[in-house]
C-alpha atoms as a PDB file:
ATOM      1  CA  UNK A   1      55.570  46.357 -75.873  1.00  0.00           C
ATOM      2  CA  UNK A   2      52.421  48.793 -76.913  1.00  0.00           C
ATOM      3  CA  UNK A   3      49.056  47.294 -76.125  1.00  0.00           C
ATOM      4  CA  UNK A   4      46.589  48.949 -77.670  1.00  0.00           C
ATOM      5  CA  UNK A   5      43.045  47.799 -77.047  1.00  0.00           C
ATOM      6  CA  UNK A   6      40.449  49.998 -75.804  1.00  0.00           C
ATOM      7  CA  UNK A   7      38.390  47.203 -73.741  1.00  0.00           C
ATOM      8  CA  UNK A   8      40.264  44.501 -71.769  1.00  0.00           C
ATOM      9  CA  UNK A   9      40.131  43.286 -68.336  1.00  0.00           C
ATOM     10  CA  UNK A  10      43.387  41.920 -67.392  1.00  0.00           C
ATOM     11  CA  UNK A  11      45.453  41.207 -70.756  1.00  0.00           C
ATOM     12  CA  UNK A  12      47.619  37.712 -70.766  1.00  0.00           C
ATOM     13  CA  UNK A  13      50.033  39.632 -72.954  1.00  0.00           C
ATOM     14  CA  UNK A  14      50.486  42.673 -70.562  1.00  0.00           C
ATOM     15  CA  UNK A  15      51.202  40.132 -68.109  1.00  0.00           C
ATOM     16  CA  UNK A  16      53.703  38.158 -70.033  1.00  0.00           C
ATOM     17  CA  UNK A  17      55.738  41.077 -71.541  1.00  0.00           C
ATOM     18  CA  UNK A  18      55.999  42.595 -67.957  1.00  0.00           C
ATOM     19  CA  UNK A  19      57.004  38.697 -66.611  1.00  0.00           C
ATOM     20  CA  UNK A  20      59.913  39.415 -69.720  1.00  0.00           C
ATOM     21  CA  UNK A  21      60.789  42.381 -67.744  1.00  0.00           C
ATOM     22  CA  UNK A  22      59.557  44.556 -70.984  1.00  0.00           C
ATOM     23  CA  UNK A  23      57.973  48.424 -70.375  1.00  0.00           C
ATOM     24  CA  UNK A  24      54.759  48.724 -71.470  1.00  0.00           C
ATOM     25  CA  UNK A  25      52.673  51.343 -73.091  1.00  0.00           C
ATOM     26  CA  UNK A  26      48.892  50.753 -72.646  1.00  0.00           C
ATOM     27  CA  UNK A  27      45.880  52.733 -73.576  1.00  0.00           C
ATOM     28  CA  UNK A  28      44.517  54.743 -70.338  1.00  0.00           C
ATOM     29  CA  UNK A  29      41.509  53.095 -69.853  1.00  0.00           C
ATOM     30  CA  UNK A  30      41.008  52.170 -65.759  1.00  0.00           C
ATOM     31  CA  UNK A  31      42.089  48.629 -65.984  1.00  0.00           C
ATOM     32  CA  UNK A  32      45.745  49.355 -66.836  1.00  0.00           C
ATOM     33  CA  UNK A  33      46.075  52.209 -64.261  1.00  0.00           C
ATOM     34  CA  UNK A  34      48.241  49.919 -61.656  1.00  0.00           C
ATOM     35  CA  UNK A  35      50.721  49.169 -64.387  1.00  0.00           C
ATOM     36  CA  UNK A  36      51.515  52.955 -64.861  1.00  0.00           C
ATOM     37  CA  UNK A  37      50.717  54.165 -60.838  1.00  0.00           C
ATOM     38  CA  UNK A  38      53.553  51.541 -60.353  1.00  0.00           C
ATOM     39  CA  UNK A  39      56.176  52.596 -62.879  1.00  0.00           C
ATOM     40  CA  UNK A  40      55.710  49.277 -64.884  1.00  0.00           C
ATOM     41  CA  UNK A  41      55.197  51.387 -68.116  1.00  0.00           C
ATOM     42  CA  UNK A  42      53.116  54.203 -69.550  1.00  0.00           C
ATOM     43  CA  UNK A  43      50.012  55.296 -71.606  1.00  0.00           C
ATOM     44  CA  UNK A  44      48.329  57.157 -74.307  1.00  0.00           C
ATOM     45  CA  UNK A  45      45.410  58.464 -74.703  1.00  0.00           C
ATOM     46  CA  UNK A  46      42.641  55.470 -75.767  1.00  0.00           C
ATOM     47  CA  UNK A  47      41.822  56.230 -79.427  1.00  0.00           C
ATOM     48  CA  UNK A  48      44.381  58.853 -80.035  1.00  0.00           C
ATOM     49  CA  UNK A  49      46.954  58.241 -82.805  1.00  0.00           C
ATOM     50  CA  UNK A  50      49.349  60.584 -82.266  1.00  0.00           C
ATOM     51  CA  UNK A  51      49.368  60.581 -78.449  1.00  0.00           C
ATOM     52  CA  UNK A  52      49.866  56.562 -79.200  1.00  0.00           C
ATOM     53  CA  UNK A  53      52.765  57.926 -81.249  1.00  0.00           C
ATOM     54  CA  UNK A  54      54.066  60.561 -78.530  1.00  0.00           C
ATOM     55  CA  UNK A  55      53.994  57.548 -75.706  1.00  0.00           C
ATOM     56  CA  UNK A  56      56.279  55.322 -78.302  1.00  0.00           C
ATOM     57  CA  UNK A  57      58.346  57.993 -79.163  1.00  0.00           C
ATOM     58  CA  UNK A  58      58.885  59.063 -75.572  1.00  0.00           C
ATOM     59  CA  UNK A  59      59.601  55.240 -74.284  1.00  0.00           C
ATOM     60  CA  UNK A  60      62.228  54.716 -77.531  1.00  0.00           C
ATOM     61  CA  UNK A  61      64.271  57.350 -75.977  1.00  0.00           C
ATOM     62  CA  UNK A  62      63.836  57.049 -71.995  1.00  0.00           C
ATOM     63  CA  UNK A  63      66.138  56.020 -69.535  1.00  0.00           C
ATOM     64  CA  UNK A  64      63.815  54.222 -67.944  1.00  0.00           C
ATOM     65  CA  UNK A  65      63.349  51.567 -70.229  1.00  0.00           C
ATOM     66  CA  UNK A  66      64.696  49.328 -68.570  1.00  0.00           C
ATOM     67  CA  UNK A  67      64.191  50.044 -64.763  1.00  0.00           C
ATOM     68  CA  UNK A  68      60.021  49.941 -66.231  1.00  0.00           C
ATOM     69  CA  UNK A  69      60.711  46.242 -67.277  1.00  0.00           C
ATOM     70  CA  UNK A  70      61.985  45.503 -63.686  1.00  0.00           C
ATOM     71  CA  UNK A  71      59.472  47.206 -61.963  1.00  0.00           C
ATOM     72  CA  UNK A  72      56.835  45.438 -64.390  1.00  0.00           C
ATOM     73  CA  UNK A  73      58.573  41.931 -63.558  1.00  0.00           C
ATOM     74  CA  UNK A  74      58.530  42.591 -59.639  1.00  0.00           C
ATOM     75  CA  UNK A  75      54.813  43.654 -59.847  1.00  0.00           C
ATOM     76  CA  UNK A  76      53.632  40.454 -61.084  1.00  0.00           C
ATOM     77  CA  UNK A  77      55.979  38.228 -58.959  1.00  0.00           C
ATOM     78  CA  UNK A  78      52.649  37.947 -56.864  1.00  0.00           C
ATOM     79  CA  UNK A  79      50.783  37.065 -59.636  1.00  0.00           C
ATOM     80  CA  UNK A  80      51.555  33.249 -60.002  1.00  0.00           C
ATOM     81  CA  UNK A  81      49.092  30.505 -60.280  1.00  0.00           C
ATOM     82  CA  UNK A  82      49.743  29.259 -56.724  1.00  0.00           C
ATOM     83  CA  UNK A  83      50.170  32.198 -54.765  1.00  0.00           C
ATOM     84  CA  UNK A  84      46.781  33.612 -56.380  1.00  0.00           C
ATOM     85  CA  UNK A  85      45.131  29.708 -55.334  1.00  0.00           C
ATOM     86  CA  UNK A  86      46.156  30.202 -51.886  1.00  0.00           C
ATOM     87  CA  UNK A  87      45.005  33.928 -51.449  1.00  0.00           C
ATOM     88  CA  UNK A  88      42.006  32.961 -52.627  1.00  0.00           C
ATOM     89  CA  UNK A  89      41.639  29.582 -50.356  1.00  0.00           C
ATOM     90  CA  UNK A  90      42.327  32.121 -47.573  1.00  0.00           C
ATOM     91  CA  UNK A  91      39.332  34.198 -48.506  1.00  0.00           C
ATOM     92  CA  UNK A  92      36.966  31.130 -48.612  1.00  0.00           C
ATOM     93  CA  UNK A  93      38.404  29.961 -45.640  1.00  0.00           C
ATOM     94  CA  UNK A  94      38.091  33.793 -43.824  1.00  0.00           C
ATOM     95  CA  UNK A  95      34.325  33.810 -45.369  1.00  0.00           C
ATOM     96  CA  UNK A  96      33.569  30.485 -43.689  1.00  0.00           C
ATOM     97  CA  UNK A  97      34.453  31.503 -40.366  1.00  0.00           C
ATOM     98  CA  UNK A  98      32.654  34.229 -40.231  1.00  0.00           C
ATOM     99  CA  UNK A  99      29.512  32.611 -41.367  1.00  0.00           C
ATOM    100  CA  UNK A 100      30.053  29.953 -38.949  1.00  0.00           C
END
């Protein structure tokens, strides 16, 4: 899946193509950097046609396809609705107690 845009915090559709256990190719601004430090996928550089084209080219033809869709799909495993609630129930709760 190539996702282009130069400006986006978290994408849904990064998230969703990795959750189909699909290798992504992402421009290399900051917020994508986890997806390619943990072999989920891989990048061009933002604004640059042919390295968008080079990055395409290059994940047409790699073994790693696939193993970068698995890798993708494991990353977000901790990414659910519920498991995000309850880290974040157990940083208000760590906040309260030691403002207490």
């Amino acid at each position: 899946v190539v996702f282009p845009p130069r400006h986006d915090v978290q994408s849904i559709s990064v998230l969703e193509a990795m959750a189909c256990e699909k290798a992504v190719i992402v421009s290399d601004i900051p917020e994508f950097c986890y997806l390619v430090n943990n072999g989920a996928g891989i990048s061009f550089k933002t604004g640059d046609a042919i390295s968008l084209t080079l990055s395409m080219k290059e994940l047409a033809v790699s073994k790693e396809r696939n193993v970068m869709g698995q890798r993708g799909r494991d990353l977000i495993r901790d990414l659910t609705w519920d498991k995000i609630a309850l880290k974040y129930e157990k940083l208000l709760q760590d906040v309260l107690a030691k403002h207490s």
